[in-house]
N, C-alpha and C. Protein backbone atom coordinates (compact mmCIF):
# COMPACT_ATOMS: atom_id res chain seq x y z
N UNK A 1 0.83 -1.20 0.00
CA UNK A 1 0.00 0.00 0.00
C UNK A 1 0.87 1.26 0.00
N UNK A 2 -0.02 2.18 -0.37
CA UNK A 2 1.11 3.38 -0.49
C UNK A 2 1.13 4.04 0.92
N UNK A 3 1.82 5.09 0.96
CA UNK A 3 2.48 5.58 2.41
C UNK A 3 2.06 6.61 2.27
N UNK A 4 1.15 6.97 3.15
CA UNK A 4 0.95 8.68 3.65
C UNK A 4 1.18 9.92 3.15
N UNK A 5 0.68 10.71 2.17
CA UNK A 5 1.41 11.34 1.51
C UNK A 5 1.71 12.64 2.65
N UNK A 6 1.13 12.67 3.82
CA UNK A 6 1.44 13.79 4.98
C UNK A 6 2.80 12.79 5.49
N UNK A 7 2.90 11.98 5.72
CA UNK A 7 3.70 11.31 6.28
C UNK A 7 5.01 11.87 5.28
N UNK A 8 4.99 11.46 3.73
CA UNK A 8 6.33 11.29 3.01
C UNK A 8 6.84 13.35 2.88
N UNK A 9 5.57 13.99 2.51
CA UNK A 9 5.62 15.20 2.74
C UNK A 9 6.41 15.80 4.41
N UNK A 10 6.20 15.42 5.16
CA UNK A 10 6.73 15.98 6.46
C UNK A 10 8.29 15.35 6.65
N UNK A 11 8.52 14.20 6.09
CA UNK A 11 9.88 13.73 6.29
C UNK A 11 10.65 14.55 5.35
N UNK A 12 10.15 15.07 4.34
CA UNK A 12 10.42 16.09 2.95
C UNK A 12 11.04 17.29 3.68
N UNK A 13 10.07 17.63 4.53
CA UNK A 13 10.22 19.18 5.40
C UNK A 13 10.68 19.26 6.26
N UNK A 14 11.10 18.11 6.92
CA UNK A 14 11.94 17.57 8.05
C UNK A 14 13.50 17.42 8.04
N UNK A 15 13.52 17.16 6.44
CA UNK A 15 15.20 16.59 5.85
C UNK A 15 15.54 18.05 5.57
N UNK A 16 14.89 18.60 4.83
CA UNK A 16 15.46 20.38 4.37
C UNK A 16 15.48 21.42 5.34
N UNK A 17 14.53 20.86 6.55
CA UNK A 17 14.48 22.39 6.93
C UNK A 17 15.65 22.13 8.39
N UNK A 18 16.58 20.49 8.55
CA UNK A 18 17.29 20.42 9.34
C UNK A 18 18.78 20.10 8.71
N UNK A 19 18.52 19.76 7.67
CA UNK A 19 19.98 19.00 6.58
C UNK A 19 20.54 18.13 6.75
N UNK A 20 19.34 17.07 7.00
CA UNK A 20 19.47 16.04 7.55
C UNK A 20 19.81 14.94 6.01
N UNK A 21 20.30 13.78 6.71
CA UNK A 21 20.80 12.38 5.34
C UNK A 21 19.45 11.87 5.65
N UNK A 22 18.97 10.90 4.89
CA UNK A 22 17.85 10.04 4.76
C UNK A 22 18.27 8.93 6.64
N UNK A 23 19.39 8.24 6.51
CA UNK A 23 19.72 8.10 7.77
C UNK A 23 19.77 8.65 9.15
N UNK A 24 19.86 9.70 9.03
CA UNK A 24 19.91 10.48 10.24
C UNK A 24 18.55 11.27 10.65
N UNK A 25 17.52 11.05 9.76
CA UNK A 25 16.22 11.24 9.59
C UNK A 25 15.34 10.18 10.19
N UNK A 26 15.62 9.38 9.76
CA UNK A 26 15.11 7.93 10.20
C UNK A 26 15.40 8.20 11.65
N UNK A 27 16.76 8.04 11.59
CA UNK A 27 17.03 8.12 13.03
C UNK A 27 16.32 8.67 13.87
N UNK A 28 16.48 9.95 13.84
CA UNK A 28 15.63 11.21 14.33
C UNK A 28 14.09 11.12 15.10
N UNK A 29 13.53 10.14 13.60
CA UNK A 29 11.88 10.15 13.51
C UNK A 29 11.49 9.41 14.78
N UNK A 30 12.53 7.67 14.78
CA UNK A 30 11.86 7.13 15.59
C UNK A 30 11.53 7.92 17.05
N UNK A 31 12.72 8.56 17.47
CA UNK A 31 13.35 8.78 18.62
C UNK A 31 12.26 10.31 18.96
N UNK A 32 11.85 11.09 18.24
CA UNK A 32 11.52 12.21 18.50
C UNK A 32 9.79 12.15 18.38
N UNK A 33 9.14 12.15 19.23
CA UNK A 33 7.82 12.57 18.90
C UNK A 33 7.12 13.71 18.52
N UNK A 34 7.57 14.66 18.16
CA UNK A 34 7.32 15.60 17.88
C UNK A 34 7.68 15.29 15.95
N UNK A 35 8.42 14.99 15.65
CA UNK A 35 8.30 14.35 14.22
C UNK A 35 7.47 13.79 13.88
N UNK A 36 7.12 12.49 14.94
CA UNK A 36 6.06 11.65 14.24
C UNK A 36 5.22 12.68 14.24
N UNK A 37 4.62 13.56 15.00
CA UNK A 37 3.14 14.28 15.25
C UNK A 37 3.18 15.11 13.84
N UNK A 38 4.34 15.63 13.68
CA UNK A 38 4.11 16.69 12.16
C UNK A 38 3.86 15.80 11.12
N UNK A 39 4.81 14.83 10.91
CA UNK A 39 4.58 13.56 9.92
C UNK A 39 3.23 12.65 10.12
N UNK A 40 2.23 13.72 10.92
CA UNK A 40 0.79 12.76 10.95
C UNK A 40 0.66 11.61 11.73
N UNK A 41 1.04 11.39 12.80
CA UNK A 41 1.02 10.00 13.58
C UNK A 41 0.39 10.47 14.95
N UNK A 42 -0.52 9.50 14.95
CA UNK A 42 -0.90 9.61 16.26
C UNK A 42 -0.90 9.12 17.48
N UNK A 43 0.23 7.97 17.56
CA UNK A 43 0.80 7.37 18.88
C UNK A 43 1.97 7.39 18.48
N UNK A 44 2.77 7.67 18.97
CA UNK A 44 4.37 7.27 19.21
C UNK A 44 4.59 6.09 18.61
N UNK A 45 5.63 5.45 18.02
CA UNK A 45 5.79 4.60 16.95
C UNK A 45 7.43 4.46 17.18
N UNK A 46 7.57 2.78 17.79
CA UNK A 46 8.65 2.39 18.30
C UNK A 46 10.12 2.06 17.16
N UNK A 47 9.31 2.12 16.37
CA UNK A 47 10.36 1.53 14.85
C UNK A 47 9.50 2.38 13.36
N UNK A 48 10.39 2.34 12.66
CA UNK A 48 9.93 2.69 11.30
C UNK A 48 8.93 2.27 11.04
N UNK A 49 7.82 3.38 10.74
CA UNK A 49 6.26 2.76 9.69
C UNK A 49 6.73 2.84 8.35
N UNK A 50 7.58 3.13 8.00
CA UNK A 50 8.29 2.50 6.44
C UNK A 50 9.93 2.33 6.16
N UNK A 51 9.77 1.71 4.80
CA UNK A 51 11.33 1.20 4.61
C UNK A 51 11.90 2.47 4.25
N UNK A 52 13.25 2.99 4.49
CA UNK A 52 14.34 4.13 4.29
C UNK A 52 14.41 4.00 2.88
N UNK A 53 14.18 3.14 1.96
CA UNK A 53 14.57 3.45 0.38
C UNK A 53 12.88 3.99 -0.12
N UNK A 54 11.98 4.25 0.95
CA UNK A 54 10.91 4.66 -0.01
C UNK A 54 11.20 5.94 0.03
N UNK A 55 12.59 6.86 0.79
CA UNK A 55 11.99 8.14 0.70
C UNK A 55 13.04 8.33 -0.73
N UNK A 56 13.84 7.53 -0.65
CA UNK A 56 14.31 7.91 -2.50
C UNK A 56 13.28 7.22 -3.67
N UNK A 57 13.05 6.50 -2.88
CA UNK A 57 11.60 6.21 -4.21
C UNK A 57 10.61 7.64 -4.21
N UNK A 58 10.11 7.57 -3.55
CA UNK A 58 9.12 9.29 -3.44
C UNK A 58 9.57 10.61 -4.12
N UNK A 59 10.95 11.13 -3.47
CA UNK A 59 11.77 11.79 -4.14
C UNK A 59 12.02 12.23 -5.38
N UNK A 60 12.31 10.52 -6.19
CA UNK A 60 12.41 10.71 -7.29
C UNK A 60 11.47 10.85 -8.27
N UNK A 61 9.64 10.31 -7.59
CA UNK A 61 8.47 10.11 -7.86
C UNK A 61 8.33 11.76 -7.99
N UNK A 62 8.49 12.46 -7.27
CA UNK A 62 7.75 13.91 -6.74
C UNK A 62 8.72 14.78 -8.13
N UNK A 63 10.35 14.81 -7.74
CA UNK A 63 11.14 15.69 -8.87
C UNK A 63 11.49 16.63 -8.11
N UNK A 64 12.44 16.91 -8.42
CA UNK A 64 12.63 18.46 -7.67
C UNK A 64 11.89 20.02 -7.65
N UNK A 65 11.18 20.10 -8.78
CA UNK A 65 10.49 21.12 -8.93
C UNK A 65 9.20 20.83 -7.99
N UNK A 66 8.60 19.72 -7.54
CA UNK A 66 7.55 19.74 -6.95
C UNK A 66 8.10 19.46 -5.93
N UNK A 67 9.36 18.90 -5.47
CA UNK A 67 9.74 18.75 -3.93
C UNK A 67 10.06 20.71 -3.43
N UNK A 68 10.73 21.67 -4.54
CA UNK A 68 10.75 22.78 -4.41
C UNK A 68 9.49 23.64 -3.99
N UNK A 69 8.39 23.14 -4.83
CA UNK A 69 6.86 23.87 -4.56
C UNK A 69 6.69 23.39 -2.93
N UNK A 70 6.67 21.90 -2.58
CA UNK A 70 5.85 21.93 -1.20
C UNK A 70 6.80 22.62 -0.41
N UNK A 71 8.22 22.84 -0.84
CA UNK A 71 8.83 23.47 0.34
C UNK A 71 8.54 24.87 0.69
N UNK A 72 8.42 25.79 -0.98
CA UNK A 72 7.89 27.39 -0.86
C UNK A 72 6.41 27.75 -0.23
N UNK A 73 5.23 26.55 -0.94
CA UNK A 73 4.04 26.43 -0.04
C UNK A 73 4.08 26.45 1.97
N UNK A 74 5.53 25.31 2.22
CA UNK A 74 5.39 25.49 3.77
C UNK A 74 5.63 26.36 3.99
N UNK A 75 6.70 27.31 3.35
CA UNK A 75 7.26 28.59 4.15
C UNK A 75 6.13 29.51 3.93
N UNK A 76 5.50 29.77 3.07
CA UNK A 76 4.64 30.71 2.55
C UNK A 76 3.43 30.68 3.98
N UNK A 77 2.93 29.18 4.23
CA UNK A 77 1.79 28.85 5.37
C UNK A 77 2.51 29.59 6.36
N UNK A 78 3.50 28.98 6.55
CA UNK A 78 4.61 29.54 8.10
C UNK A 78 4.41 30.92 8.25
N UNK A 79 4.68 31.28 6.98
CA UNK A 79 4.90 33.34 7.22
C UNK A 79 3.37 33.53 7.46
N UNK A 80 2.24 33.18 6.63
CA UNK A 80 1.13 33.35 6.87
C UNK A 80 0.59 33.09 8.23
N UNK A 81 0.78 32.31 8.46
CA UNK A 81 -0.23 31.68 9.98
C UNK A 81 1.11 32.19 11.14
N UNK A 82 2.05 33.20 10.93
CA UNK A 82 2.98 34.00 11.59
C UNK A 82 3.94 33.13 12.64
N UNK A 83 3.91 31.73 11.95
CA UNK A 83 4.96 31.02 12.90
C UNK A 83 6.35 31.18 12.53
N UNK A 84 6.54 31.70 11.13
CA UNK A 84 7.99 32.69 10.62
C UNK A 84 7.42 33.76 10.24
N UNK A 85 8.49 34.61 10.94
CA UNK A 85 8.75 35.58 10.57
C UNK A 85 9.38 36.33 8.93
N UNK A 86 9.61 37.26 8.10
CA UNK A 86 9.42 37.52 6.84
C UNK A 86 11.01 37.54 7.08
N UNK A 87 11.40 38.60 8.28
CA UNK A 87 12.51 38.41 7.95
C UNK A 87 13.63 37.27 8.83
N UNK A 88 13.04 36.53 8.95
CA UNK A 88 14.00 34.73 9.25
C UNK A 88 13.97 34.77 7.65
N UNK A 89 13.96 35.04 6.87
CA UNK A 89 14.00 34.41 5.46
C UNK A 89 15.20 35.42 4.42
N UNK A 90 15.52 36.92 5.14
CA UNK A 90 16.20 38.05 4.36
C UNK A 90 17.50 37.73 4.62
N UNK A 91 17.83 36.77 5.87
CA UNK A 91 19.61 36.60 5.84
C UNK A 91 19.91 35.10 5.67
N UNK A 92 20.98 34.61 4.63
CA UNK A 92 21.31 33.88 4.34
C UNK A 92 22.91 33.21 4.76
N UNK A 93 22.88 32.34 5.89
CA UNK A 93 24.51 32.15 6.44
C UNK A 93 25.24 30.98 5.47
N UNK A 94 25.93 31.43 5.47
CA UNK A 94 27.13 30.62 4.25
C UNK A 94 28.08 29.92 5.58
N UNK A 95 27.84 29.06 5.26
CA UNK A 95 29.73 28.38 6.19
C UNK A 95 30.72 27.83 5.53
N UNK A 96 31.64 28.46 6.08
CA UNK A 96 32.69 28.34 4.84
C UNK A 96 33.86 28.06 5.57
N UNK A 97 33.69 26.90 6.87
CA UNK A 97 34.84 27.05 7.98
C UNK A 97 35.69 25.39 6.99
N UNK A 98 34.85 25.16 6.28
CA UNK A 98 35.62 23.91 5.02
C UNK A 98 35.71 24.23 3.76
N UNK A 99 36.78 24.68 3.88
CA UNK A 99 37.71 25.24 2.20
C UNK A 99 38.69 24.06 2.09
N UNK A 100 39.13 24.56 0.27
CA UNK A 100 40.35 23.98 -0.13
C UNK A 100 41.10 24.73 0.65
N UNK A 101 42.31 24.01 0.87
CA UNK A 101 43.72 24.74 1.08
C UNK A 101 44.63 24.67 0.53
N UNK A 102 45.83 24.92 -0.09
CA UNK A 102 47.01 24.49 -0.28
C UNK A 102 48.52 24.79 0.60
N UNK A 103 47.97 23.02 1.21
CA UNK A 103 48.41 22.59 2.79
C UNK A 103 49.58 21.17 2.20
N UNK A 104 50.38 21.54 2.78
CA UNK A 104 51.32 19.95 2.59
C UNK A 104 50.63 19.49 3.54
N UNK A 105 50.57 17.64 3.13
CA UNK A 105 50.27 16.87 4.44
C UNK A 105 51.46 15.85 4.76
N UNK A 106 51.74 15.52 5.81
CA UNK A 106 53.02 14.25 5.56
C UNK A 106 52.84 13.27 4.70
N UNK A 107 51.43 13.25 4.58
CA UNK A 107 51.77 12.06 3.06
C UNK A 107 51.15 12.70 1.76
N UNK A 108 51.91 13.59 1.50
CA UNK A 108 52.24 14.07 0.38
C UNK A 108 53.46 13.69 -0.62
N UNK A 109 53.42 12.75 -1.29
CA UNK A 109 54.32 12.39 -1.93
C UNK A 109 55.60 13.78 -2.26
N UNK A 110 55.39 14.85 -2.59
CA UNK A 110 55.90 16.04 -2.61
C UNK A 110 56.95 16.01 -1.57
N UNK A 111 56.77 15.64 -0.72
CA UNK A 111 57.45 16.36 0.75
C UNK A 111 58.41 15.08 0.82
N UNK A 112 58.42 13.78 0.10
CA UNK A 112 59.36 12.45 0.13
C UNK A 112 60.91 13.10 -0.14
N UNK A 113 61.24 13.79 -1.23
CA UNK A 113 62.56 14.12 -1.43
C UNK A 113 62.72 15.67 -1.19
N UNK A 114 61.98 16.08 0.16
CA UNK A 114 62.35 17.60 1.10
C UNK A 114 63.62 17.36 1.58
């Protein structure tokens, strides 16, 4: 049978809006009730109500342009029903504490005949 489309939708909004892996989501879900409740569940739920490869099945079902729409639709509800604010959305943080470098390492073949 198919799976919840509030259910596959909230794990959708769950993975982007924390930057989370499909694994660490899972993870997350069982452990947190407050997930299951957004993802539509109404008792606490000791193990996965589905297998981890359906959310790349779904994913790839949905496309990115419509995984893009439900995400602008949530924010849009959010700003509307004033649980975000307009401007949580005007600053954008970059982290950039992982760059290239050009770093010798000891095993740099380079550094063999220093």
């Amino acid at each position: 049978p198919p799976l919840p489309t509030r259910l596959m939708a909230g794990l959708a909004i769950l993975k982007h809006s924390y930057d989370l892996s499909d694994e660490l989501l899972c993870e997350r879900w069982v452990e947190n009730p407050y997930y299951q409740f957004f993802c539509g569940e109404k008792f606490f739920q000791h193990r996965l109500v589905f297998d981890r490869s359906s959310l790349t099945r779904w994913r790839q079902r949905m496309g990115e342009e419509k995984l893009q729409a439900l995400l602008q639709e949530s924010l849009a509800v959010a700003t509307k029903t004033k649980a975000l604010k307009p401007s949580d959305l005007n600053r954008v943080f970059v982290d950039t504490t992982v760059r290239p470098k050009n770093v010798m390492f000891p095993t740099d073949a380079r550094l063999l005949n220093r």
